[in-house]
C-alpha atoms as a PDB file:
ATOM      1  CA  UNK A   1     163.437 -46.113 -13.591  1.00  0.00           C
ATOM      2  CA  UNK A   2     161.696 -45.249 -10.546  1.00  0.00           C
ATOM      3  CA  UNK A   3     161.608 -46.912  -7.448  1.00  0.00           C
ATOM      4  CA  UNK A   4     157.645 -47.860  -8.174  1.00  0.00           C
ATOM      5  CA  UNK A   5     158.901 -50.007 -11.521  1.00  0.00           C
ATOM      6  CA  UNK A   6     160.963 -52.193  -9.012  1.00  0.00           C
ATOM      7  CA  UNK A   7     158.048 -53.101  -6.407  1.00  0.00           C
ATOM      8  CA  UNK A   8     156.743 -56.184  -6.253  1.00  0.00           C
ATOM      9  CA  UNK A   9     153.420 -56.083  -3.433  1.00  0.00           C
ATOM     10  CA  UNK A  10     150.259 -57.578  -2.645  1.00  0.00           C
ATOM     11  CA  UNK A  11     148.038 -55.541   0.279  1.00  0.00           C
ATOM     12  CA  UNK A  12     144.601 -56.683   1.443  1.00  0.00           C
ATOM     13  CA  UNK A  13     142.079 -55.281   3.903  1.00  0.00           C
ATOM     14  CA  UNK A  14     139.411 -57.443   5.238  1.00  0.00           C
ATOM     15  CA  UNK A  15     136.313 -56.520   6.817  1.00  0.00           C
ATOM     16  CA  UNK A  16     133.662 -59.715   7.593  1.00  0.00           C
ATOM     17  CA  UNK A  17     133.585 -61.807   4.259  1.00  0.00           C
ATOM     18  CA  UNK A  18     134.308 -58.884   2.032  1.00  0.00           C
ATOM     19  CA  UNK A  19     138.364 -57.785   0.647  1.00  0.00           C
ATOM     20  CA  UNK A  20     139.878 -55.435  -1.006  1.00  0.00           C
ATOM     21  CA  UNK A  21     143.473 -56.606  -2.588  1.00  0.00           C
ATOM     22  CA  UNK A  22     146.055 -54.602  -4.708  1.00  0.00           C
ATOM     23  CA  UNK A  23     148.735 -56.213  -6.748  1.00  0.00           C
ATOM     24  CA  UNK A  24     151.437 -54.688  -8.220  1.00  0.00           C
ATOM     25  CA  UNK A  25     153.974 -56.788  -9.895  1.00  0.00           C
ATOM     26  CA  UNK A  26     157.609 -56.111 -10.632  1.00  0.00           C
ATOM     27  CA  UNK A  27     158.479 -54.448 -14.018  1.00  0.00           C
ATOM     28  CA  UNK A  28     155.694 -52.971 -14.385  1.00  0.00           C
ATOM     29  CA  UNK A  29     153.341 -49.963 -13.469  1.00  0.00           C
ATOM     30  CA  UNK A  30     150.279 -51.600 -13.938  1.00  0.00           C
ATOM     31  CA  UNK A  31     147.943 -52.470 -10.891  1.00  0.00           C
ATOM     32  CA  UNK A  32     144.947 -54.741 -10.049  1.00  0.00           C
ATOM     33  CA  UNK A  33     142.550 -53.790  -7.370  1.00  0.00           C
ATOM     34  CA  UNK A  34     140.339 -56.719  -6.720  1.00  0.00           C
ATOM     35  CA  UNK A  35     137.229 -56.319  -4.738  1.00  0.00           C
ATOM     36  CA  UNK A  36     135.325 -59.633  -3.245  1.00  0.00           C
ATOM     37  CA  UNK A  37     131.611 -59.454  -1.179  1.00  0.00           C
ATOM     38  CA  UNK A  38     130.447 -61.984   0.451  1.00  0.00           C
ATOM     39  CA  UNK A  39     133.751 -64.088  -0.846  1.00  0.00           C
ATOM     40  CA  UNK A  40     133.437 -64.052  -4.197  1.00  0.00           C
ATOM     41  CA  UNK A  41     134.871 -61.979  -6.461  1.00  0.00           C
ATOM     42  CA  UNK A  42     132.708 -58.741  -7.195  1.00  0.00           C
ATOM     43  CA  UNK A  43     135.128 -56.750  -9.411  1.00  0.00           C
ATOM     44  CA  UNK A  44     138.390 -55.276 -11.004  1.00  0.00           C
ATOM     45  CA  UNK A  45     140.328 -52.658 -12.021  1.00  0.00           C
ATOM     46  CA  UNK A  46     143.483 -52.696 -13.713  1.00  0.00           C
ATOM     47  CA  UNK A  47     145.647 -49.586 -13.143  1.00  0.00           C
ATOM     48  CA  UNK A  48     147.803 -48.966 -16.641  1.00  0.00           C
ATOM     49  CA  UNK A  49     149.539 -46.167 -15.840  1.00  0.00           C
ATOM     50  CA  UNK A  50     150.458 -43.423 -13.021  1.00  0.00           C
ATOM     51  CA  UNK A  51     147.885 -40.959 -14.052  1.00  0.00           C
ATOM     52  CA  UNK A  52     144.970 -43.223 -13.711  1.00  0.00           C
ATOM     53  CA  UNK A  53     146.381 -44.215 -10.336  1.00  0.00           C
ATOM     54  CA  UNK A  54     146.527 -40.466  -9.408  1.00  0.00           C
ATOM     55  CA  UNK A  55     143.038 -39.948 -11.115  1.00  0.00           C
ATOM     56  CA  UNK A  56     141.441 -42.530  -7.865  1.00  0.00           C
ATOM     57  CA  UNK A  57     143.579 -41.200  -5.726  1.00  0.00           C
ATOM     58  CA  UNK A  58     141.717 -37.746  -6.198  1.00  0.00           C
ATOM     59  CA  UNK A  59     138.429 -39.486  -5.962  1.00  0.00           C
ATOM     60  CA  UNK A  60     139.247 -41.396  -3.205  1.00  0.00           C
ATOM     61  CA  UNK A  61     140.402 -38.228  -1.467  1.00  0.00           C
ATOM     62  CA  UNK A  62     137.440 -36.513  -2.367  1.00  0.00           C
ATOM     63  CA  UNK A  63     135.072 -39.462  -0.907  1.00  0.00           C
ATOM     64  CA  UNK A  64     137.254 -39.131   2.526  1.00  0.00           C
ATOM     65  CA  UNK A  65     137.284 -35.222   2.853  1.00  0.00           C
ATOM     66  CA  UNK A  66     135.558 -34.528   5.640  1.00  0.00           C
ATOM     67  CA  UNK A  67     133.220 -31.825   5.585  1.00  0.00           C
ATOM     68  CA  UNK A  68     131.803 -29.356   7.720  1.00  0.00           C
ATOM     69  CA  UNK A  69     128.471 -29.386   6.559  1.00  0.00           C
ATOM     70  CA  UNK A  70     128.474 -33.470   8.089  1.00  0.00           C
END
């Protein structure tokens, strides 16, 4: 078992009334990324397994890549 199987965290990121929380819970590889606006809850995903996770990852990555047509 991997290191990953054994964590146990919560992170959050606040800006003004809107969050963004991951969960991941201990025993597990699933993940829930909660998103709130305006403090109430807009959304979730629920990560099953590591390739979805490295699926957004990639997306996420490609939304940040700065380019030099910008």
């Amino acid at each position: 078992m991997s290191k990953h199987w054994y964590a146990d965290y919560t992170a959050s990121i606040t800006n003004g009334d809107d969050k963004l929380t991951v969960n991941k819970v201990r025993g597990c590889n699933w993940a829930d990324i909660i998103i709130e606006t305006d403090s109430l809850e807009a959304g979730e995903i629920m990560l099953r397994n590591r390739e979805q996770a490295e699926q957004l990852h990639f997306m996420l990555g490609q939304l940040l890549e700065r380019r030099d047509d910008e």
